[in-house]
PDB file of N, CA and C in Angstrom:
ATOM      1  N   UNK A   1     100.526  97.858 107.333  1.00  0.00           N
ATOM      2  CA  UNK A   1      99.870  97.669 106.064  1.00  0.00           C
ATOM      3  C   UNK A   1      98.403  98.017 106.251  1.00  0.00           C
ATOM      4  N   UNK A   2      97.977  99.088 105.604  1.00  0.00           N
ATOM      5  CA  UNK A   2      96.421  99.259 105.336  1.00  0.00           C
ATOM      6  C   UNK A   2      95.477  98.262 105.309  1.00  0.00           C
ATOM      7  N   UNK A   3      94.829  98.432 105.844  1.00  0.00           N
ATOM      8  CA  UNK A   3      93.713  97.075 105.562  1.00  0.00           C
ATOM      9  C   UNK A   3      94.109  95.643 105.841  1.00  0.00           C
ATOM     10  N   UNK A   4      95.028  95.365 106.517  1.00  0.00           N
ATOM     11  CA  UNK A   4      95.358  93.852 106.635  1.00  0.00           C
ATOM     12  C   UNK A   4      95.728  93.603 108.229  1.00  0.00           C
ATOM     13  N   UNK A   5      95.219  92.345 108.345  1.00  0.00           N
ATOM     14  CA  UNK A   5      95.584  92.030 110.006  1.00  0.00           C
ATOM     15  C   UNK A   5      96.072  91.191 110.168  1.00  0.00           C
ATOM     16  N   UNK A   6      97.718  91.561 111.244  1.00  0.00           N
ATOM     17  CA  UNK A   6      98.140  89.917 111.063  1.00  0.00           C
ATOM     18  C   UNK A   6      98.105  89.169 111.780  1.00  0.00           C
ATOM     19  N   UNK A   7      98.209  87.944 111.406  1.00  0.00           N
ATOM     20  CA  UNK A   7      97.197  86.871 111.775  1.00  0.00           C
ATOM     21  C   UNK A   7      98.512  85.702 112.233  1.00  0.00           C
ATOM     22  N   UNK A   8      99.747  85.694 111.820  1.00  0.00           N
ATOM     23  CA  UNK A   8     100.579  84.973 112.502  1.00  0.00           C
ATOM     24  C   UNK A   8     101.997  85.589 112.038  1.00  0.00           C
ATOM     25  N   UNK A   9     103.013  85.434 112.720  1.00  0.00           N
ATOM     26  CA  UNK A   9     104.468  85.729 112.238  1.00  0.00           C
ATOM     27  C   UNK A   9     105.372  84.635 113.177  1.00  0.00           C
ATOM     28  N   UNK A  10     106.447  84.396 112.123  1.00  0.00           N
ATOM     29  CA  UNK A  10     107.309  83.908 112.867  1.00  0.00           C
ATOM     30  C   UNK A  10     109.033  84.067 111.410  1.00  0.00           C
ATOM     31  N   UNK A  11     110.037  83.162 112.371  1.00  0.00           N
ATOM     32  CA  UNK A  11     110.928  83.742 111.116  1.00  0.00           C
ATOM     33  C   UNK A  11     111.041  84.073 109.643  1.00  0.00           C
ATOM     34  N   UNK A  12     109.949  83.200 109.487  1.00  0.00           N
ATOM     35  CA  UNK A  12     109.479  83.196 107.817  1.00  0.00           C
ATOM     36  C   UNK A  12     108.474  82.951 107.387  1.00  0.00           C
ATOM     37  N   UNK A  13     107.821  83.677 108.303  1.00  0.00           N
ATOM     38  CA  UNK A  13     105.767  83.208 108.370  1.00  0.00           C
ATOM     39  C   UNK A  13     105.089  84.178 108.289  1.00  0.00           C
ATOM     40  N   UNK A  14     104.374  84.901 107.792  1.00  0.00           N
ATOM     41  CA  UNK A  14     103.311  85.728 107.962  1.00  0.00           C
ATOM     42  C   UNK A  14     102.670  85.534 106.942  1.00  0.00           C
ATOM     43  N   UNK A  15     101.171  85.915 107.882  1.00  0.00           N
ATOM     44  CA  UNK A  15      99.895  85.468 107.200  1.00  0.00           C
ATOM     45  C   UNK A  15      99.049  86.675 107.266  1.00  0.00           C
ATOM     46  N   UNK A  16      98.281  87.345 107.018  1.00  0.00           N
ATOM     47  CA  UNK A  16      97.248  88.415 106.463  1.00  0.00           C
ATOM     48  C   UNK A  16      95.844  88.444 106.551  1.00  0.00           C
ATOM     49  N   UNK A  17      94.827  89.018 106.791  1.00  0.00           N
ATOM     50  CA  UNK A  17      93.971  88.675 106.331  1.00  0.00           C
ATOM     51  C   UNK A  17      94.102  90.426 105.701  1.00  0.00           C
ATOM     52  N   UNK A  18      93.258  90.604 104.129  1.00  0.00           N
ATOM     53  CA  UNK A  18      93.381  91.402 103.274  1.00  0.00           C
ATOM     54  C   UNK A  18      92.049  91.606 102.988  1.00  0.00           C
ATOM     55  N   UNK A  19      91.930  92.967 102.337  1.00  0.00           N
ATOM     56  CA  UNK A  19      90.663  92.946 101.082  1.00  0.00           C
ATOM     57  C   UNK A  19      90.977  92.094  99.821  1.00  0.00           C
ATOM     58  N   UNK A  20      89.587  91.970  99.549  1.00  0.00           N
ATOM     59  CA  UNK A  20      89.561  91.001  98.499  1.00  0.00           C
ATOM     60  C   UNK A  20      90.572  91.130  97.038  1.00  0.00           C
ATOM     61  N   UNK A  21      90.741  92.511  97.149  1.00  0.00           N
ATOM     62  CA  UNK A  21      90.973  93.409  95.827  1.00  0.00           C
ATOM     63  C   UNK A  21      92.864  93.288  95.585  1.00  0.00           C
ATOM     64  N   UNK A  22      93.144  92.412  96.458  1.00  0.00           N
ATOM     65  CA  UNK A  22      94.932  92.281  96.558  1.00  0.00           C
ATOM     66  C   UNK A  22      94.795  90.714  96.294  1.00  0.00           C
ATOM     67  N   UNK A  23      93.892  89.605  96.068  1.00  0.00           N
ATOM     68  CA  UNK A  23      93.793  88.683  95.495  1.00  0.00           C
ATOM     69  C   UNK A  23      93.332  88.289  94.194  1.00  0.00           C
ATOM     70  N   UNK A  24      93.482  87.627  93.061  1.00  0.00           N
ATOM     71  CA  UNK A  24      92.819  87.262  92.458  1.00  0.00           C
ATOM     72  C   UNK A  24      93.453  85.659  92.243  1.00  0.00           C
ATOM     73  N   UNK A  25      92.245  85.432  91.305  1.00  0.00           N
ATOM     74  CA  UNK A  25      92.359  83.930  91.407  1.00  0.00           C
ATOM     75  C   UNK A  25      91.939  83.401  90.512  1.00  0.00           C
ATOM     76  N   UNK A  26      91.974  81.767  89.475  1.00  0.00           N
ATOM     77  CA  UNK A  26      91.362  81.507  88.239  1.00  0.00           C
ATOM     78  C   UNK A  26      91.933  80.008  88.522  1.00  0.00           C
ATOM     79  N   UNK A  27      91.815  79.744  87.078  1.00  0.00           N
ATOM     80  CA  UNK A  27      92.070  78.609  86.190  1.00  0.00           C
ATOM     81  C   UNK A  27      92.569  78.701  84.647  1.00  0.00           C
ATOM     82  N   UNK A  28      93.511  78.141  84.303  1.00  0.00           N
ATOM     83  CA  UNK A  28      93.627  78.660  83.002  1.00  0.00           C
ATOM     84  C   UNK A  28      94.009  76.822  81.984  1.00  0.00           C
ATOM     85  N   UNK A  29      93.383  76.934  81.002  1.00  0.00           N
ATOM     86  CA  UNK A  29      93.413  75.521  80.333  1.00  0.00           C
ATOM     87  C   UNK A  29      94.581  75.748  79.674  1.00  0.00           C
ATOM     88  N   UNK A  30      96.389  74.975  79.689  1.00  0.00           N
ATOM     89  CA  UNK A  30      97.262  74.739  78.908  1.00  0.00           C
ATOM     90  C   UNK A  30      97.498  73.688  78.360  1.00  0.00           C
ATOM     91  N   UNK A  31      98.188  73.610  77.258  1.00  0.00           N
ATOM     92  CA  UNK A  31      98.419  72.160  76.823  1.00  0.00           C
ATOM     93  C   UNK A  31     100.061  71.908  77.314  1.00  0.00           C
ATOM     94  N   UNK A  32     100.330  71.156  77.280  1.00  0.00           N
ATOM     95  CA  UNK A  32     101.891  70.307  77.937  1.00  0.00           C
ATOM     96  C   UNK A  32     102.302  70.481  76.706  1.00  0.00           C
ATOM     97  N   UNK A  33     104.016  71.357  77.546  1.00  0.00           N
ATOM     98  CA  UNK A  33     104.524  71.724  76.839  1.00  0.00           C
ATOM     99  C   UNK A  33     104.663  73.232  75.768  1.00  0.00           C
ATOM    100  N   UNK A  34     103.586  73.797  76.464  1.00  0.00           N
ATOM    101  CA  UNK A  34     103.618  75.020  75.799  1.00  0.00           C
ATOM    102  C   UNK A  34     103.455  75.836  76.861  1.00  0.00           C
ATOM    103  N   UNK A  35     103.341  77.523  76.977  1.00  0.00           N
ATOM    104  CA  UNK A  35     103.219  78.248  77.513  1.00  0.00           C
ATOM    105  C   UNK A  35     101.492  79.112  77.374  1.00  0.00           C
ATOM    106  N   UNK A  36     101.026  79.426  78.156  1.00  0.00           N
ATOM    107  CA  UNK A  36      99.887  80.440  78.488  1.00  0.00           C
ATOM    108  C   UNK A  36     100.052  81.653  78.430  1.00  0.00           C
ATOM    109  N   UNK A  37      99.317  82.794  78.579  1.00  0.00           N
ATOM    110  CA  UNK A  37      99.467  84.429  78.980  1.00  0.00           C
ATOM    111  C   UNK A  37      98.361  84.103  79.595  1.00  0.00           C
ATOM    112  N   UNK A  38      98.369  84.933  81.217  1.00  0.00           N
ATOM    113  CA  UNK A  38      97.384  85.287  81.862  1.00  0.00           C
ATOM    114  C   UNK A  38      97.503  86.511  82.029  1.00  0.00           C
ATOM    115  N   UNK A  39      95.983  87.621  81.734  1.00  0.00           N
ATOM    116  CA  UNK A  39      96.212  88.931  81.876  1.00  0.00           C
ATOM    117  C   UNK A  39      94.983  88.614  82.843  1.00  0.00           C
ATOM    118  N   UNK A  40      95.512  89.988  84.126  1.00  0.00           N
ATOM    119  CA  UNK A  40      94.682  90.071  85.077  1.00  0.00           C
ATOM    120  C   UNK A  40      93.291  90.882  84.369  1.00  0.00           C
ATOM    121  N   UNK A  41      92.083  90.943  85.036  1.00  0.00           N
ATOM    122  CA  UNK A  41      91.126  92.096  84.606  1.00  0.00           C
ATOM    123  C   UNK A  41      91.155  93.283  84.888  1.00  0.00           C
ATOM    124  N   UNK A  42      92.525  93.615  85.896  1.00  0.00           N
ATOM    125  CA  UNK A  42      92.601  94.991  86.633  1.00  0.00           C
ATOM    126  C   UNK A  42      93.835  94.645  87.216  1.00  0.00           C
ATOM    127  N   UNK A  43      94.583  95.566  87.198  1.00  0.00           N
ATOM    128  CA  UNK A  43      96.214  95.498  87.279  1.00  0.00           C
ATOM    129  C   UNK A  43      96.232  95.594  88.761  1.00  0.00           C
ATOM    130  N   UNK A  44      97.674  94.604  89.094  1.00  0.00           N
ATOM    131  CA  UNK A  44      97.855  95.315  90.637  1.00  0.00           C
ATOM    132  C   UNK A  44      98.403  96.408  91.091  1.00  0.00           C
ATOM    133  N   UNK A  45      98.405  96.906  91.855  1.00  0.00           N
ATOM    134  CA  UNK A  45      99.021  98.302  92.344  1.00  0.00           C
ATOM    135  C   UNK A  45     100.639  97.756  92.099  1.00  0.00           C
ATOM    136  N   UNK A  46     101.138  96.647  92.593  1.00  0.00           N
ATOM    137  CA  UNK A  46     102.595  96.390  92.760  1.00  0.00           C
ATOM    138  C   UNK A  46     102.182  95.093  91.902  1.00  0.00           C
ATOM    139  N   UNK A  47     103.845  94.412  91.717  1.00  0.00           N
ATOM    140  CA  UNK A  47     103.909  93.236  90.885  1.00  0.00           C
ATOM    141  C   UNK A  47     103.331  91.958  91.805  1.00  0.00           C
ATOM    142  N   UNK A  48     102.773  91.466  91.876  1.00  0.00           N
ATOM    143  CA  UNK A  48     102.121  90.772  92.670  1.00  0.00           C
ATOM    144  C   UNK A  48     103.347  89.160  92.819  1.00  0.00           C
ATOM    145  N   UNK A  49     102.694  88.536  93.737  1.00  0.00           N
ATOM    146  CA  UNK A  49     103.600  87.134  93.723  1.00  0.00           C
ATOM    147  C   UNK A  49     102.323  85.650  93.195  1.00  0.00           C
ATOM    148  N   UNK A  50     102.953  85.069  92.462  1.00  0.00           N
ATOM    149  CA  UNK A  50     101.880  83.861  91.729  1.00  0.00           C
ATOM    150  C   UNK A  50     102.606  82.666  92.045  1.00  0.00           C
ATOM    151  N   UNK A  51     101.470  82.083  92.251  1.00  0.00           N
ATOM    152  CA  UNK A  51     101.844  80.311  92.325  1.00  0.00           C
ATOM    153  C   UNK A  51     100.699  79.696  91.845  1.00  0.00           C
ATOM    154  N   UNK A  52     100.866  78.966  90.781  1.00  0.00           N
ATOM    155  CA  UNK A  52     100.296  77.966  89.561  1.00  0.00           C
ATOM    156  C   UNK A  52     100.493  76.686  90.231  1.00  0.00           C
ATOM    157  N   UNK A  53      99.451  75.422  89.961  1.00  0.00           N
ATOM    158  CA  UNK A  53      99.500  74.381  90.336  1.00  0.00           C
ATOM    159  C   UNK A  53      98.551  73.400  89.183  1.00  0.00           C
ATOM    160  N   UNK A  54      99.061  72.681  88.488  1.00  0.00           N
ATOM    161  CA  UNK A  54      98.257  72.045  87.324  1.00  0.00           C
ATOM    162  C   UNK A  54      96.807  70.814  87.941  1.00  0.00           C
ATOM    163  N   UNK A  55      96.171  70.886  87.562  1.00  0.00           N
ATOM    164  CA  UNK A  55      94.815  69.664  87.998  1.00  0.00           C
ATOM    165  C   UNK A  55      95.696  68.364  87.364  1.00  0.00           C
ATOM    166  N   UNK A  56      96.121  67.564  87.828  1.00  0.00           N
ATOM    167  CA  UNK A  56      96.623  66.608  87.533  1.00  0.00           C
ATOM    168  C   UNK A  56      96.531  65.391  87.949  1.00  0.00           C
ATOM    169  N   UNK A  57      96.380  64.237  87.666  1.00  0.00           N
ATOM    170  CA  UNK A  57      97.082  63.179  88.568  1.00  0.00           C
ATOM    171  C   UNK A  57      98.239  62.133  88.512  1.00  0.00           C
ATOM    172  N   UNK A  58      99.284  63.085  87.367  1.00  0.00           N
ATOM    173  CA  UNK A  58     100.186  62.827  87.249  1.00  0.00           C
ATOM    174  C   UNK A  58     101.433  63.306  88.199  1.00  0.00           C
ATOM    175  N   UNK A  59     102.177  62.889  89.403  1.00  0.00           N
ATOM    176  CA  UNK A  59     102.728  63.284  90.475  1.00  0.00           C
ATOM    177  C   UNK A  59     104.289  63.882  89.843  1.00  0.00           C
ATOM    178  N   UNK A  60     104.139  64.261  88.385  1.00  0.00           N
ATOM    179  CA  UNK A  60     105.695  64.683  87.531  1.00  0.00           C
ATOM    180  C   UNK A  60     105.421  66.267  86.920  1.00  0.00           C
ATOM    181  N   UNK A  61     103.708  66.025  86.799  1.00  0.00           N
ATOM    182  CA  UNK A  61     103.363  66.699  86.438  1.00  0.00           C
ATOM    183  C   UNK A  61     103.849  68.607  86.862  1.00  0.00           C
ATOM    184  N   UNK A  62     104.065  69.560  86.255  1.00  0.00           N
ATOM    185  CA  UNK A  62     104.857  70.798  86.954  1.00  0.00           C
ATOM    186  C   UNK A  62     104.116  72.018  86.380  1.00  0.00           C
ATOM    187  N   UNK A  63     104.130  73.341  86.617  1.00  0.00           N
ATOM    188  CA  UNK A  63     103.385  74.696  86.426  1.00  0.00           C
ATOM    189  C   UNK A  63     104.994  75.360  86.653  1.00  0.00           C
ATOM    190  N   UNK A  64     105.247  76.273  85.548  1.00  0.00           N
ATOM    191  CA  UNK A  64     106.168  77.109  85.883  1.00  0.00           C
ATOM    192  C   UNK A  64     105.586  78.655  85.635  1.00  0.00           C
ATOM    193  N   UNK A  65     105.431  79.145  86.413  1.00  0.00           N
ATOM    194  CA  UNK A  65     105.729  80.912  86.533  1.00  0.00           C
ATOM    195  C   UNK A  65     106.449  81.515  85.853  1.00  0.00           C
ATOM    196  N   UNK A  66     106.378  82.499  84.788  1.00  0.00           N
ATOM    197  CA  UNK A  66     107.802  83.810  84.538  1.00  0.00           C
ATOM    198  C   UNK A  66     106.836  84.917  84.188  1.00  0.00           C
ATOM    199  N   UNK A  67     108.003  85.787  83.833  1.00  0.00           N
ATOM    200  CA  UNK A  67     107.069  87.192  83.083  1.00  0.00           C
ATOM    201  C   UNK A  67     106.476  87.488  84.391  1.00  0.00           C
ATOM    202  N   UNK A  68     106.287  87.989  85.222  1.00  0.00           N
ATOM    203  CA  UNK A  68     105.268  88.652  85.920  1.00  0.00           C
ATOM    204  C   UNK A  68     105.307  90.075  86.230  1.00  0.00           C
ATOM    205  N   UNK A  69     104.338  90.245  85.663  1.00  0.00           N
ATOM    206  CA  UNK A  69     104.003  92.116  85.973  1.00  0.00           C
ATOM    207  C   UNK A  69     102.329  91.969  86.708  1.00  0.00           C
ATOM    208  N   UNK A  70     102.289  93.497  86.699  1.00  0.00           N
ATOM    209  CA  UNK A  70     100.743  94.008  87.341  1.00  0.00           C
ATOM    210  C   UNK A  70      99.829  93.864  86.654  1.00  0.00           C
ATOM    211  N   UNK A  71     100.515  93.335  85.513  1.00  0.00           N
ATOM    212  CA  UNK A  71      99.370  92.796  84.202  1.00  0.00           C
ATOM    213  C   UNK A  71      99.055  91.474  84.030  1.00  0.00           C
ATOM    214  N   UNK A  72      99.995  90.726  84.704  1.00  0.00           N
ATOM    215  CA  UNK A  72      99.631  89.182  84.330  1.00  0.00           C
ATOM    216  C   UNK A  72     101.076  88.318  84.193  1.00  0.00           C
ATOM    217  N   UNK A  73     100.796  87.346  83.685  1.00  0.00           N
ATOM    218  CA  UNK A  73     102.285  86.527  83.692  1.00  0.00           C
ATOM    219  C   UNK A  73     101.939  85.701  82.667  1.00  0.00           C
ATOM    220  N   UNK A  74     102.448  84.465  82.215  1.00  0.00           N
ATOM    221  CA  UNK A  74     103.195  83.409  81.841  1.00  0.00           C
ATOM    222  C   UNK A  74     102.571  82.346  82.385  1.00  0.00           C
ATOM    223  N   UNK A  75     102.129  81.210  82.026  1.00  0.00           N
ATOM    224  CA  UNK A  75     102.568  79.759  82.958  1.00  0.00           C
ATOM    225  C   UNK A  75     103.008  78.426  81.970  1.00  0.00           C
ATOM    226  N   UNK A  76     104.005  78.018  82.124  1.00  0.00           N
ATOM    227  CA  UNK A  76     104.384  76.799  81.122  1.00  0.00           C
ATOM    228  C   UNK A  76     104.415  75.281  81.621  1.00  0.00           C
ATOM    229  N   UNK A  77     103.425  74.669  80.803  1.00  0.00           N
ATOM    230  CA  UNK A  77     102.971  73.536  81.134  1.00  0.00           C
ATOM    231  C   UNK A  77     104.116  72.266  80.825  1.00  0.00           C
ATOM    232  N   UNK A  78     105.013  71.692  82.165  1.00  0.00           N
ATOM    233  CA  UNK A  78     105.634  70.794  81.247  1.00  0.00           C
ATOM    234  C   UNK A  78     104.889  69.931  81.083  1.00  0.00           C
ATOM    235  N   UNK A  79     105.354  68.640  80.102  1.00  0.00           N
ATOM    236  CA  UNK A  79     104.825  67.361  79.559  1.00  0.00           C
ATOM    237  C   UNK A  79     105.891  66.494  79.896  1.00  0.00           C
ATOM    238  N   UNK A  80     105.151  65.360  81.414  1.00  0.00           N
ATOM    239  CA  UNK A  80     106.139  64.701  81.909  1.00  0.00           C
ATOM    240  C   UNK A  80     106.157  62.938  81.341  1.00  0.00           C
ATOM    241  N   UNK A  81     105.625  62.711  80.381  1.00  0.00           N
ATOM    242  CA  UNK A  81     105.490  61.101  79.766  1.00  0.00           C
ATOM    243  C   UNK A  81     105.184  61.472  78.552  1.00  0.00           C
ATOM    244  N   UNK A  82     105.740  60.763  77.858  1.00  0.00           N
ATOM    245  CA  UNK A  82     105.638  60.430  76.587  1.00  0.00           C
ATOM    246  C   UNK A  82     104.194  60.566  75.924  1.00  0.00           C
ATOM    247  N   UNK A  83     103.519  60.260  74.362  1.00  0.00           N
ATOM    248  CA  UNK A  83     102.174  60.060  74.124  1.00  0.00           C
ATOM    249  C   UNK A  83     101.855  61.671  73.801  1.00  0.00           C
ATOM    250  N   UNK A  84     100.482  61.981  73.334  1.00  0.00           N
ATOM    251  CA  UNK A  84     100.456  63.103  72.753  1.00  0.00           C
ATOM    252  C   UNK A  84     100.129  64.497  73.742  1.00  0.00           C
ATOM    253  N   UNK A  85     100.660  65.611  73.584  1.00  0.00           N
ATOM    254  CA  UNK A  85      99.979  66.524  74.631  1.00  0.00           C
ATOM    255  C   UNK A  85      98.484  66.939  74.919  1.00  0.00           C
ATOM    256  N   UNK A  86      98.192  67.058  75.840  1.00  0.00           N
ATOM    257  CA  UNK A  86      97.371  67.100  76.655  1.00  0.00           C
ATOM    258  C   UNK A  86      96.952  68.443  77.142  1.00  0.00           C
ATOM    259  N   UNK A  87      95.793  69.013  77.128  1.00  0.00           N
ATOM    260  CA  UNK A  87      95.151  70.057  77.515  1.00  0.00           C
ATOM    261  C   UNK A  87      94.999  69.898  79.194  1.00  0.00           C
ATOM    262  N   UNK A  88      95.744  70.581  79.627  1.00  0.00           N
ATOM    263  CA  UNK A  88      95.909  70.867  81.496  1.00  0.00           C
ATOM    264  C   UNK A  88      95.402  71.953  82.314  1.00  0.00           C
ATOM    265  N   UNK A  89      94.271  71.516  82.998  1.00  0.00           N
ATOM    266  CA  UNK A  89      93.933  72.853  83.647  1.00  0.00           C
ATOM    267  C   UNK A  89      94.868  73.158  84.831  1.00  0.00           C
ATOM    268  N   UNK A  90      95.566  74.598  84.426  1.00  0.00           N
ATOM    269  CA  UNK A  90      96.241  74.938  85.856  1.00  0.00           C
ATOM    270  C   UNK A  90      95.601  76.427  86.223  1.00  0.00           C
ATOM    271  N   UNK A  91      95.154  76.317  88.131  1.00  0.00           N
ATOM    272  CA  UNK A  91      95.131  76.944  88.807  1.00  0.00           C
ATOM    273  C   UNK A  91      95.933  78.015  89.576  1.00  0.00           C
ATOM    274  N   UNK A  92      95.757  79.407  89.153  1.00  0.00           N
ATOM    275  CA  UNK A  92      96.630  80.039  89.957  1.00  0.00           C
ATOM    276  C   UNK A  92      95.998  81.052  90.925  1.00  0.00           C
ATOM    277  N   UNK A  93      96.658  81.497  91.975  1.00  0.00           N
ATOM    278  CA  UNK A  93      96.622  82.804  92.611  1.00  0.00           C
ATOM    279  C   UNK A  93      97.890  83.969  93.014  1.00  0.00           C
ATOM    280  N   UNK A  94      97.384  84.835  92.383  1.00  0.00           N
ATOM    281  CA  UNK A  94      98.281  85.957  92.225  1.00  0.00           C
ATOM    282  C   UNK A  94      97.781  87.018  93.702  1.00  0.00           C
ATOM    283  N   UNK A  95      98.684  87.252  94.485  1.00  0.00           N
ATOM    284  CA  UNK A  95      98.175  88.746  95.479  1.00  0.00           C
ATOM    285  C   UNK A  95      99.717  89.589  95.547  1.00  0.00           C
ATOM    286  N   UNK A  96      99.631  90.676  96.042  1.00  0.00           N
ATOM    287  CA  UNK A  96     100.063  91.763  96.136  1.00  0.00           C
ATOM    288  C   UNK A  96     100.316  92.212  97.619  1.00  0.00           C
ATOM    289  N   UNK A  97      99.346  91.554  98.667  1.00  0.00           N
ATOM    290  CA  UNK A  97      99.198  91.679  99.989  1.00  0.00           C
ATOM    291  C   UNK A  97     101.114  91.341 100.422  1.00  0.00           C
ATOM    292  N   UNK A  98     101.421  92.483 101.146  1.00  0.00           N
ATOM    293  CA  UNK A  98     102.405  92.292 101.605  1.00  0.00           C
ATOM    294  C   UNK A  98     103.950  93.002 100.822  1.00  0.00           C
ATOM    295  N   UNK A  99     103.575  93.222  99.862  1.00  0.00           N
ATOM    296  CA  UNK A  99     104.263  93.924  98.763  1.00  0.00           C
ATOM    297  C   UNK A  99     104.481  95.251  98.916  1.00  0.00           C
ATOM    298  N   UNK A 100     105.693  96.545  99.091  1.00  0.00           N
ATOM    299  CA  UNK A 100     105.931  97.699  99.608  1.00  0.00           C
ATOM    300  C   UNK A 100     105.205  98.515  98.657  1.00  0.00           C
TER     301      UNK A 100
END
């Protein structure tokens, strides 16, 4: 892989270090129970892989992923208790590092 050094492997391990430009990264404010669109500012070369994680301190609390292209994705906020929904900041990072 161009530009990347690896930094550990094992049966199901590898780690990278990359240019910056195969990461991106944010925050996006959802409310529980509904869904988001995140569009990147610059597409990835390949479909990248994302993992969302909500600011919470509710331990039910969940971030789901779909839709993902080189453009952006999806994230759907569930609402795990009762009472009215709630505006949730969830954090994601999307990279491409490692992708054919």
């Amino acid at each position: 892989m161009a530009g990347a050094t690896k930094l550990v492997s094992g049966t199901e391990t590898n780690l990278h270090s990359h240019p910056v430009t195969h990461i991106k990264s944010a925050w996006e404010s959802v409310t529980e129970d509904f869904s988001a669109a995140v569009t990147f500012t610059t597409a990835f070369a390949s479909v990248p892989n994302v993992v969302a994680t909500p600011q919470s301190s509710d331990p039910n609390q969940s971030a789901t992923v779909t839709d993902i292209t080189v453009n952006g994705f999806s994230v759907y906020l569930n609402k795990p208790t009762g009472g009215g929904a709630q505006n949730i900041r969830v954090h994601w990072i999307a990279t491409d590092v490692g992708n054919p």
